[in-house]
N, C-alpha and C. Protein backbone atom coordinates (compact mmCIF):
# COMPACT_ATOMS: atom_id res chain seq x y z
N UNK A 1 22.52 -17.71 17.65
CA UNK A 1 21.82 -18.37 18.71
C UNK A 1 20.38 -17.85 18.82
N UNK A 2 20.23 -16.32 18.62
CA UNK A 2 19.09 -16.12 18.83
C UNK A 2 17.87 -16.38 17.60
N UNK A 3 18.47 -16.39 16.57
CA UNK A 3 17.78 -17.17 15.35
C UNK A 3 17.11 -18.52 15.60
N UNK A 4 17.87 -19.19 16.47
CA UNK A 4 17.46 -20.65 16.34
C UNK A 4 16.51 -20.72 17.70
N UNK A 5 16.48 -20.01 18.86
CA UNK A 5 15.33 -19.77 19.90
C UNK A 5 14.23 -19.08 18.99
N UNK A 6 14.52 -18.01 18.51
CA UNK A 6 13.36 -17.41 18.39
C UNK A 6 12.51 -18.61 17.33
N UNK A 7 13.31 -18.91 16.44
CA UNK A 7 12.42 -19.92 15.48
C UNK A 7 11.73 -21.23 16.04
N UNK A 8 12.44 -21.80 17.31
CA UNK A 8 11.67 -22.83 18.10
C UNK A 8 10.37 -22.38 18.80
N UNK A 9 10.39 -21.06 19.46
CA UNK A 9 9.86 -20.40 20.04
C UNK A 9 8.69 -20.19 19.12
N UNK A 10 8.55 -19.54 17.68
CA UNK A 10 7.29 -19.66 16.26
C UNK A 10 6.70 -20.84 16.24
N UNK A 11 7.39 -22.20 16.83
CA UNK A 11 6.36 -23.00 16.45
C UNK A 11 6.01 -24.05 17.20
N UNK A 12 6.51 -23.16 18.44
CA UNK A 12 5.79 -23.68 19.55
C UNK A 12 4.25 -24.29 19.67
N UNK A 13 4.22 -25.58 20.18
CA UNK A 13 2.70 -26.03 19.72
C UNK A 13 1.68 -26.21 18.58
N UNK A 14 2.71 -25.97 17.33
CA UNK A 14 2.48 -26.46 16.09
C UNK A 14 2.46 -27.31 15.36
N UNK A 15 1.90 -27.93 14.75
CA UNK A 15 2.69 -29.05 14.27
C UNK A 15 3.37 -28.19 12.67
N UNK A 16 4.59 -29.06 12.08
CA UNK A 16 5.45 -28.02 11.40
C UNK A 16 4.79 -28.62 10.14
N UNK A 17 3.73 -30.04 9.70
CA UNK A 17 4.20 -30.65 8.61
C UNK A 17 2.20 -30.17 8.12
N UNK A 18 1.55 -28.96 8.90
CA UNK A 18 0.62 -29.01 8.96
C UNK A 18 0.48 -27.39 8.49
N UNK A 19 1.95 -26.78 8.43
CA UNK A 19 2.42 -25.17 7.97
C UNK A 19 2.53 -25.05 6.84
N UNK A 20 2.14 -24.02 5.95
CA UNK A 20 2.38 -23.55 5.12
C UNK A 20 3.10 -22.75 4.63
N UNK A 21 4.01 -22.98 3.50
CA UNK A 21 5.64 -22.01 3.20
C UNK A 21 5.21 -21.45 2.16
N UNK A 22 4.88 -19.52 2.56
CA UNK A 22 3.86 -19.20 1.81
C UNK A 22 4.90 -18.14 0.81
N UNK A 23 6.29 -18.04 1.32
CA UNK A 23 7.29 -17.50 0.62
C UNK A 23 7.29 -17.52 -0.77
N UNK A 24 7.12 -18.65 -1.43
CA UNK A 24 7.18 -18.78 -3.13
C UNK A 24 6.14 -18.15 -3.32
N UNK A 25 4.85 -18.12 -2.60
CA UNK A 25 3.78 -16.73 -3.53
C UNK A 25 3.91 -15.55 -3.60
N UNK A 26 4.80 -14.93 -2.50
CA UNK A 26 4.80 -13.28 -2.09
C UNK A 26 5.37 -12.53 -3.18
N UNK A 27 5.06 -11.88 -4.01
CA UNK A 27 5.80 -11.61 -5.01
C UNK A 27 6.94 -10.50 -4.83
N UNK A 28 8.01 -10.04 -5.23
CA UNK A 28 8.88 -9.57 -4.81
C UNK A 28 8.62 -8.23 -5.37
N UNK A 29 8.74 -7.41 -4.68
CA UNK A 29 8.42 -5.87 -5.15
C UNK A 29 9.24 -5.07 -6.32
N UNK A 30 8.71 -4.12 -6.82
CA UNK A 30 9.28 -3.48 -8.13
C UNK A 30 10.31 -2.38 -7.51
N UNK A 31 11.36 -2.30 -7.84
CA UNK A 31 12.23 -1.13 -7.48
C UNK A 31 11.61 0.17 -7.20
N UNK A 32 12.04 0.97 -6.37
CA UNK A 32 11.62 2.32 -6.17
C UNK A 32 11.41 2.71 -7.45
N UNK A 33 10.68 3.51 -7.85
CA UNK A 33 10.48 4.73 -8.78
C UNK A 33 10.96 5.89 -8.77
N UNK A 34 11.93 6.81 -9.59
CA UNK A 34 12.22 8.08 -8.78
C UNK A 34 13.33 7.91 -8.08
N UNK A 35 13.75 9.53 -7.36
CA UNK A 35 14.49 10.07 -6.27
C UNK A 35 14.46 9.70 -4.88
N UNK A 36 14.56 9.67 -3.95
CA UNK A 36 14.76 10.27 -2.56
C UNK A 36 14.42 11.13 -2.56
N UNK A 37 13.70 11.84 -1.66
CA UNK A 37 13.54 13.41 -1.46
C UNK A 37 12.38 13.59 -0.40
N UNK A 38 12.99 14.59 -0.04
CA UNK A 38 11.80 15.16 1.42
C UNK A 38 10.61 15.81 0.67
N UNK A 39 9.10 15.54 1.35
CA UNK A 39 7.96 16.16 1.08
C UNK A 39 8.36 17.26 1.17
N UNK A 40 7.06 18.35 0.47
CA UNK A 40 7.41 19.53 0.42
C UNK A 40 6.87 20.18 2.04
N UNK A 41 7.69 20.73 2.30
CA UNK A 41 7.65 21.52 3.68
C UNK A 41 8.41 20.99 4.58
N UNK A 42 9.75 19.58 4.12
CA UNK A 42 10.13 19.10 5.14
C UNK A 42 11.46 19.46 4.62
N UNK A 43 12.14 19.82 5.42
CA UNK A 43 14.10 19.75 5.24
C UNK A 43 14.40 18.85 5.97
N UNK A 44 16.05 19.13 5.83
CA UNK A 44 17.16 18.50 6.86
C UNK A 44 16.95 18.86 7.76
N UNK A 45 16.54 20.13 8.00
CA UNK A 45 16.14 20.99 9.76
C UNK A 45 15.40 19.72 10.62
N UNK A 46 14.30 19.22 9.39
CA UNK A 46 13.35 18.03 10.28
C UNK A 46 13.70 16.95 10.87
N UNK A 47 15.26 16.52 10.43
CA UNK A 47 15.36 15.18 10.64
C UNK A 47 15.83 14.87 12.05
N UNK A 48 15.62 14.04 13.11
CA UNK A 48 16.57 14.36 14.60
C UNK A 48 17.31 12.59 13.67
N UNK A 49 18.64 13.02 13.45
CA UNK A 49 19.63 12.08 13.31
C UNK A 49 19.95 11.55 14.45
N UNK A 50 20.43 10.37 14.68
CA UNK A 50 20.38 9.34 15.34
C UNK A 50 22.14 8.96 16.03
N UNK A 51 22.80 9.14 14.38
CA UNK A 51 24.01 8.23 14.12
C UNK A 51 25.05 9.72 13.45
N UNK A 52 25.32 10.18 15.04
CA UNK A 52 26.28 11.49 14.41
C UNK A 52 27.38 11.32 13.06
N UNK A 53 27.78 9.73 13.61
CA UNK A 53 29.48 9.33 13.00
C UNK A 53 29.32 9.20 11.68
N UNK A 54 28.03 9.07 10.78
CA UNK A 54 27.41 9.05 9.90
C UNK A 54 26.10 9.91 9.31
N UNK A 55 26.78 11.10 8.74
CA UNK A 55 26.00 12.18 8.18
C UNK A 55 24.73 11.70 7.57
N UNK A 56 23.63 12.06 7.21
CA UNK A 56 22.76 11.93 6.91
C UNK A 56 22.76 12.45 5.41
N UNK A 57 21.96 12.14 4.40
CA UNK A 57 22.52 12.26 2.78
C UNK A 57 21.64 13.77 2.50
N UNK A 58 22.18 14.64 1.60
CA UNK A 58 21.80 15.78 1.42
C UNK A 58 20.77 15.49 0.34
N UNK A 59 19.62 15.55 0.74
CA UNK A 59 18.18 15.48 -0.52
C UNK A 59 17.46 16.30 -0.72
N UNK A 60 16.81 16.30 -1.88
CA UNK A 60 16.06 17.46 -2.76
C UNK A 60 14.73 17.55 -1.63
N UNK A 61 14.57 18.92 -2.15
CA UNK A 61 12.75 18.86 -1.19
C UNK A 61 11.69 19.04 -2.05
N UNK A 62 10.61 18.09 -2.70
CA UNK A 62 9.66 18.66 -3.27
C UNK A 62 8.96 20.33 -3.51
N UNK A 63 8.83 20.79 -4.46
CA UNK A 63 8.28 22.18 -4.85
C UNK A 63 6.70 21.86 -3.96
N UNK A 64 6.53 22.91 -3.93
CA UNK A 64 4.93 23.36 -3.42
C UNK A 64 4.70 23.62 -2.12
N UNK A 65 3.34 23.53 -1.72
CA UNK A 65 2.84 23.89 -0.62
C UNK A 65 2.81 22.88 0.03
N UNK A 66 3.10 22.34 1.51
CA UNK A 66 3.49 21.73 2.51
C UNK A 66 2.81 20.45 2.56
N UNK A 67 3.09 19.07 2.73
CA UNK A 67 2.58 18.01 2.25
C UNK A 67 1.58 18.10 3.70
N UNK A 68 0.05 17.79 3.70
CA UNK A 68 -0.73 18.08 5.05
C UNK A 68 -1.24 16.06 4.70
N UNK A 69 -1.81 15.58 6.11
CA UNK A 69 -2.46 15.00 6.15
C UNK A 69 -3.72 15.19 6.71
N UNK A 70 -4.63 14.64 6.87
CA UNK A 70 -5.69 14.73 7.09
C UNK A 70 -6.28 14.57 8.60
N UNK A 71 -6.64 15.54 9.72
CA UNK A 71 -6.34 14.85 11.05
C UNK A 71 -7.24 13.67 11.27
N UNK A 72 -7.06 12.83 12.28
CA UNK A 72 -7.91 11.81 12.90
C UNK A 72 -9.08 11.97 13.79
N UNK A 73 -10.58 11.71 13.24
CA UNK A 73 -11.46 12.01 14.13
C UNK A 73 -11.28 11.02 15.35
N UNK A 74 -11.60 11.82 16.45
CA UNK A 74 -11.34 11.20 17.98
C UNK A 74 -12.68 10.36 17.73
N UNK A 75 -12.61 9.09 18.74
CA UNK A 75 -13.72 8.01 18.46
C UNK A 75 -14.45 9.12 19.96
């Protein structure tokens, strides 16, 4: 039910024959590359799990020194 509101609701005040179905261009992405695995400096310690009834998967942690980002200058 809520599929079919919300989709009336998208094209609200549209006309539909004036839309473009841009789906056949999007190209579909290439499989992951690689493992799973936590940046380096992050464990299991980091994760706040959500879904007790369902353990969370035991993954490798990258070697090295702690993955940093870069901070954000305040405007």
């Amino acid at each position: 039910m809520f599929q079919f509101v919300f989709h009336d609701l998208s094209i609200l005040g549209q006309n539909i024959d004036d839309l473009v179905d841009c789906t056949e261009v999007v190209p579909i992405p290439p499989p992951p590359q690689g493992e799973t695995h936590f940046p380096a400096g992050l464990t299991i310690a980091d994760i706040e799990q959500a879904c007790a009834e369902t353990p969370f998967p035991s993954l490798p942690t990258d070697p090295g020194p702690a993955t940093t980002v870069a901070p954000v200058p305040l405007p």
